[in-house]
C-alpha atoms as a PDB file:
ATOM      1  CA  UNK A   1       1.241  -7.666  -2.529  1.00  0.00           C
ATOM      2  CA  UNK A   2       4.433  -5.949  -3.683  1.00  0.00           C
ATOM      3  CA  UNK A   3       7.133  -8.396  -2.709  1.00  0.00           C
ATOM      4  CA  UNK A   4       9.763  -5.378  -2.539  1.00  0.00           C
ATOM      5  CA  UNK A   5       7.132  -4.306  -0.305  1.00  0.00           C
ATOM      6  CA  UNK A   6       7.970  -7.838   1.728  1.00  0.00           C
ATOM      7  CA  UNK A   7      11.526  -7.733   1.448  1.00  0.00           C
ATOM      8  CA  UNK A   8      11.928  -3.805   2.830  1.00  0.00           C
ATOM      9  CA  UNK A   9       9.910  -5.145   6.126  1.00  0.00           C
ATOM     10  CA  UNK A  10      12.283  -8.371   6.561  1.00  0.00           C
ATOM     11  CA  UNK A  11      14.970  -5.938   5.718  1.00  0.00           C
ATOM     12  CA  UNK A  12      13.970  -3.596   8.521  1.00  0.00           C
ATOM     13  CA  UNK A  13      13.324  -5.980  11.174  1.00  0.00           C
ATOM     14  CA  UNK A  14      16.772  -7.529  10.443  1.00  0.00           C
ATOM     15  CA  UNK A  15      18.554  -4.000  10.614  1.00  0.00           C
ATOM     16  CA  UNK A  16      16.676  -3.899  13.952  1.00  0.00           C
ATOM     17  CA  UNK A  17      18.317  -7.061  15.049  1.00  0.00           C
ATOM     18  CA  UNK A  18      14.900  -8.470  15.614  1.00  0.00           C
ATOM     19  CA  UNK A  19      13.964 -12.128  15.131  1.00  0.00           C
ATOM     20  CA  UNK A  20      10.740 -12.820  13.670  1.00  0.00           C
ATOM     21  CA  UNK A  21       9.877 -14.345  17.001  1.00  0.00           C
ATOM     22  CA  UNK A  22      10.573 -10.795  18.901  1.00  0.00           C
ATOM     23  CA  UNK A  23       8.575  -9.602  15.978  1.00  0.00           C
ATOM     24  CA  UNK A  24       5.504 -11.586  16.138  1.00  0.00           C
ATOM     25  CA  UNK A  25       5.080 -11.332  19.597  1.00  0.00           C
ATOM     26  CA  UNK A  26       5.423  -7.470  19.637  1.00  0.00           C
ATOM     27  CA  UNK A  27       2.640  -7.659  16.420  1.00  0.00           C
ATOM     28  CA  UNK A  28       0.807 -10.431  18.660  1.00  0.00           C
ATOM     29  CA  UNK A  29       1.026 -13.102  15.774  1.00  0.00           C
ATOM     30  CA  UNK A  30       3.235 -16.047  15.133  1.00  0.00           C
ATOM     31  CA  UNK A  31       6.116 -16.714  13.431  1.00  0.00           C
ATOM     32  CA  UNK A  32       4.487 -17.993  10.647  1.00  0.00           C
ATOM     33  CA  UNK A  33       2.454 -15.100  10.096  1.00  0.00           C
ATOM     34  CA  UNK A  34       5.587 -13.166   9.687  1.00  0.00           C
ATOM     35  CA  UNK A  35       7.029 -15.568   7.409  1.00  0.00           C
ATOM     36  CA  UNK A  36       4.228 -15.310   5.029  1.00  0.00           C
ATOM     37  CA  UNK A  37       4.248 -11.643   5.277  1.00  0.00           C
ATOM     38  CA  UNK A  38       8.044 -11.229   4.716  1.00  0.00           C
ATOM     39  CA  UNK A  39       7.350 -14.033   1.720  1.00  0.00           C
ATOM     40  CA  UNK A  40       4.149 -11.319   0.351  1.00  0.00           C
ATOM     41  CA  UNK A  41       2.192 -13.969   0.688  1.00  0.00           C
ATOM     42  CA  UNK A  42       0.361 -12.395   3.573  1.00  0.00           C
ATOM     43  CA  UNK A  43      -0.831  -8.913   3.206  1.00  0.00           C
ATOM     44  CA  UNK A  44      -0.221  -6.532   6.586  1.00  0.00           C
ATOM     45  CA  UNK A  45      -3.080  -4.614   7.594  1.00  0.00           C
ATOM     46  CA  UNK A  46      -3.367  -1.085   8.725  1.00  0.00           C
ATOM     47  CA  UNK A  47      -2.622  -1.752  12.125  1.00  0.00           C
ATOM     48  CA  UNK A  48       0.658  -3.753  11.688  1.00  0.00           C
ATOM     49  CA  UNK A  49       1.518  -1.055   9.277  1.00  0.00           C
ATOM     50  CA  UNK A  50       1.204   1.387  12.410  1.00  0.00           C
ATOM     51  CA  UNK A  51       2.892  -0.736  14.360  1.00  0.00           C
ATOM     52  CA  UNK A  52       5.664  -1.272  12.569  1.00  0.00           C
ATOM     53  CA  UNK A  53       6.074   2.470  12.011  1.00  0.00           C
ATOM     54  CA  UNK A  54       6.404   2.781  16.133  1.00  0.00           C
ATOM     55  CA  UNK A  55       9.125  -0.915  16.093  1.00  0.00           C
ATOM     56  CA  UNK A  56      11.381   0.532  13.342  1.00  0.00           C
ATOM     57  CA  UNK A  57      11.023   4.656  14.167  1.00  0.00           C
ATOM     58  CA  UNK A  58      10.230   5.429  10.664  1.00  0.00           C
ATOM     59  CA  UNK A  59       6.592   6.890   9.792  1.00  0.00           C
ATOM     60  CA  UNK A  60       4.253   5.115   8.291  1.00  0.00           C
ATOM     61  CA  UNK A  61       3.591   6.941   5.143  1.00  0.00           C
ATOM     62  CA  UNK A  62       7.723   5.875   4.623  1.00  0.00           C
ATOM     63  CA  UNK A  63       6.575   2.098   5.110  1.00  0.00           C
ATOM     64  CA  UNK A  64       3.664   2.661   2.650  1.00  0.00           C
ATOM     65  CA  UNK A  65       5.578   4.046  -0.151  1.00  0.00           C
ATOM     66  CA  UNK A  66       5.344   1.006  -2.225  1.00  0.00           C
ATOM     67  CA  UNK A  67       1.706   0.257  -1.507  1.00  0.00           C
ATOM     68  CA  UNK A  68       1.131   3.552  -2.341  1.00  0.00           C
ATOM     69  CA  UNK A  69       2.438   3.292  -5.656  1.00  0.00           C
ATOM     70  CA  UNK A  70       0.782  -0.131  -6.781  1.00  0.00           C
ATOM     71  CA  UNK A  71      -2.553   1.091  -5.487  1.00  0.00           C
ATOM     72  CA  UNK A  72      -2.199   4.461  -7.855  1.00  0.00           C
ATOM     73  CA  UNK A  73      -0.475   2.094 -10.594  1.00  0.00           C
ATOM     74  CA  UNK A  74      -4.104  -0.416 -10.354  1.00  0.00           C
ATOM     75  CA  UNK A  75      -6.100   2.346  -9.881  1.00  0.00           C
ATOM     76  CA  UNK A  76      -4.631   4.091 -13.462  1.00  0.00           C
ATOM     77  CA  UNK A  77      -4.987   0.820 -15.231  1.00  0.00           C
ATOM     78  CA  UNK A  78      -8.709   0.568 -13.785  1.00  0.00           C
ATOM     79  CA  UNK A  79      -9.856   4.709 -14.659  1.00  0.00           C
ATOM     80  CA  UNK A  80      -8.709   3.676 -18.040  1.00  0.00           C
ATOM     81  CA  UNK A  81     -11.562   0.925 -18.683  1.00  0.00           C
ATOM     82  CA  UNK A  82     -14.118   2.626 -16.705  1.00  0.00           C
ATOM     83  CA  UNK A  83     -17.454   1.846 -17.680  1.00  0.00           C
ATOM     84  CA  UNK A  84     -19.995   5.095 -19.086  1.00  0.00           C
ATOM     85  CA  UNK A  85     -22.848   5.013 -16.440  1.00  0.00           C
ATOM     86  CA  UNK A  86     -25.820   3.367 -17.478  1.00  0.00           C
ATOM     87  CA  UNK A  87     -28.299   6.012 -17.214  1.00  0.00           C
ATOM     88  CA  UNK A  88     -27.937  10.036 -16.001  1.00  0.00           C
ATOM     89  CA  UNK A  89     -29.401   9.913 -12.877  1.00  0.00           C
ATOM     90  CA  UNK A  90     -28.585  12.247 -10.074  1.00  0.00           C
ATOM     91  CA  UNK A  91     -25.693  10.243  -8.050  1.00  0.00           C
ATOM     92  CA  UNK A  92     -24.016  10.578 -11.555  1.00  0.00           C
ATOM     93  CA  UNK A  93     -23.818  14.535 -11.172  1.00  0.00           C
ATOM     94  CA  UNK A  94     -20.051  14.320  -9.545  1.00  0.00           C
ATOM     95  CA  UNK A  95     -19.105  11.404 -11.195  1.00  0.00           C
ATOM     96  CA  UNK A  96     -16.979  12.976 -13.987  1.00  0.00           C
ATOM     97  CA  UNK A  97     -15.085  15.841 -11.690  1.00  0.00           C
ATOM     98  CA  UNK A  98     -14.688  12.943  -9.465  1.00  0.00           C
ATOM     99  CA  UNK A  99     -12.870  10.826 -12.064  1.00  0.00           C
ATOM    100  CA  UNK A 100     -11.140  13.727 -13.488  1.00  0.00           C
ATOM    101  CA  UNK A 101      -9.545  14.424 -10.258  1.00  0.00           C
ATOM    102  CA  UNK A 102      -8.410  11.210  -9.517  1.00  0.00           C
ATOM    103  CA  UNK A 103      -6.668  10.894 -12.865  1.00  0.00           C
ATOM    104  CA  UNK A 104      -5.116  14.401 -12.379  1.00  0.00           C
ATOM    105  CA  UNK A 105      -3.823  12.994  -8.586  1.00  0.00           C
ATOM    106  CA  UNK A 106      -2.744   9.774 -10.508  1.00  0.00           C
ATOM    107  CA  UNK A 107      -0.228  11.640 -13.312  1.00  0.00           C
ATOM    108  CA  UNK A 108       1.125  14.041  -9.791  1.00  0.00           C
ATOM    109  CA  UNK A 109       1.580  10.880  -7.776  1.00  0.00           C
ATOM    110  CA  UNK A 110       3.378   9.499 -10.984  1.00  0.00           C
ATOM    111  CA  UNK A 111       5.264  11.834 -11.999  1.00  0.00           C
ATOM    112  CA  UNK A 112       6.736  12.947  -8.445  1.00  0.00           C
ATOM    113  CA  UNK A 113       7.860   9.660  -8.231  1.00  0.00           C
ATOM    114  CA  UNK A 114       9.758   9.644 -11.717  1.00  0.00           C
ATOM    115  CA  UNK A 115       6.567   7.625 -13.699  1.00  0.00           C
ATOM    116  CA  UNK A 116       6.136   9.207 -16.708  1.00  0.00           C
END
């Protein structure tokens, strides 16, 4: 995980003059759990994600931002080294509009973001 990713959620929940106690109870995990997830050593999953959208007022695409960009970074890394399908068969058919797309989304998400 992104640990500016980790430090914008301690961040928030400090600007919020929440303790991670408040915070793990509202999240219904412990203190620990937060800990490790303000440290990135714990991954938050979708529904935390939502959840802290509705604590801090901000929307949850805004709390994603970072994830957002590391997923599109991996995923750019990954279209490079692609494997060529082993054979032509019909599941195949969409596979290079599929991957052309996704490499065109890629250079937008990039480049609206400053990138390039």
């Amino acid at each position: 995980m992104d640990n500016s990713f980790a430090l914008d959620l301690k961040a928030a929940r400090r600007k919020a003059g929440l303790a991670q106690e408040d915070l793990a109870h509202l999240l219904g995990l412990t203190k620990t759990t937060i800990s490790k997830i303000e440290r990135g050593v714990r991954p938050v999953t979708l529904p935390e994600i939502c959840a802290l959208a509705f604590i801090y007022g901000k929307s949850a695409d805004r709390l994603l931002t970072p994830l957002w960009s590391e997923a599109a970074a991996d995923l750019a890394a990954r279209l490079q080294s692609l494997p060529r399908p082993k054979s032509q068969w019909t599941s195949t058919f969409n596979r290079q509009h599929t991957l052309t797309k996704l490499g065109e989304r890629l250079a937008s998400n990039a480049e609206r973001h400053g990138q390039l």
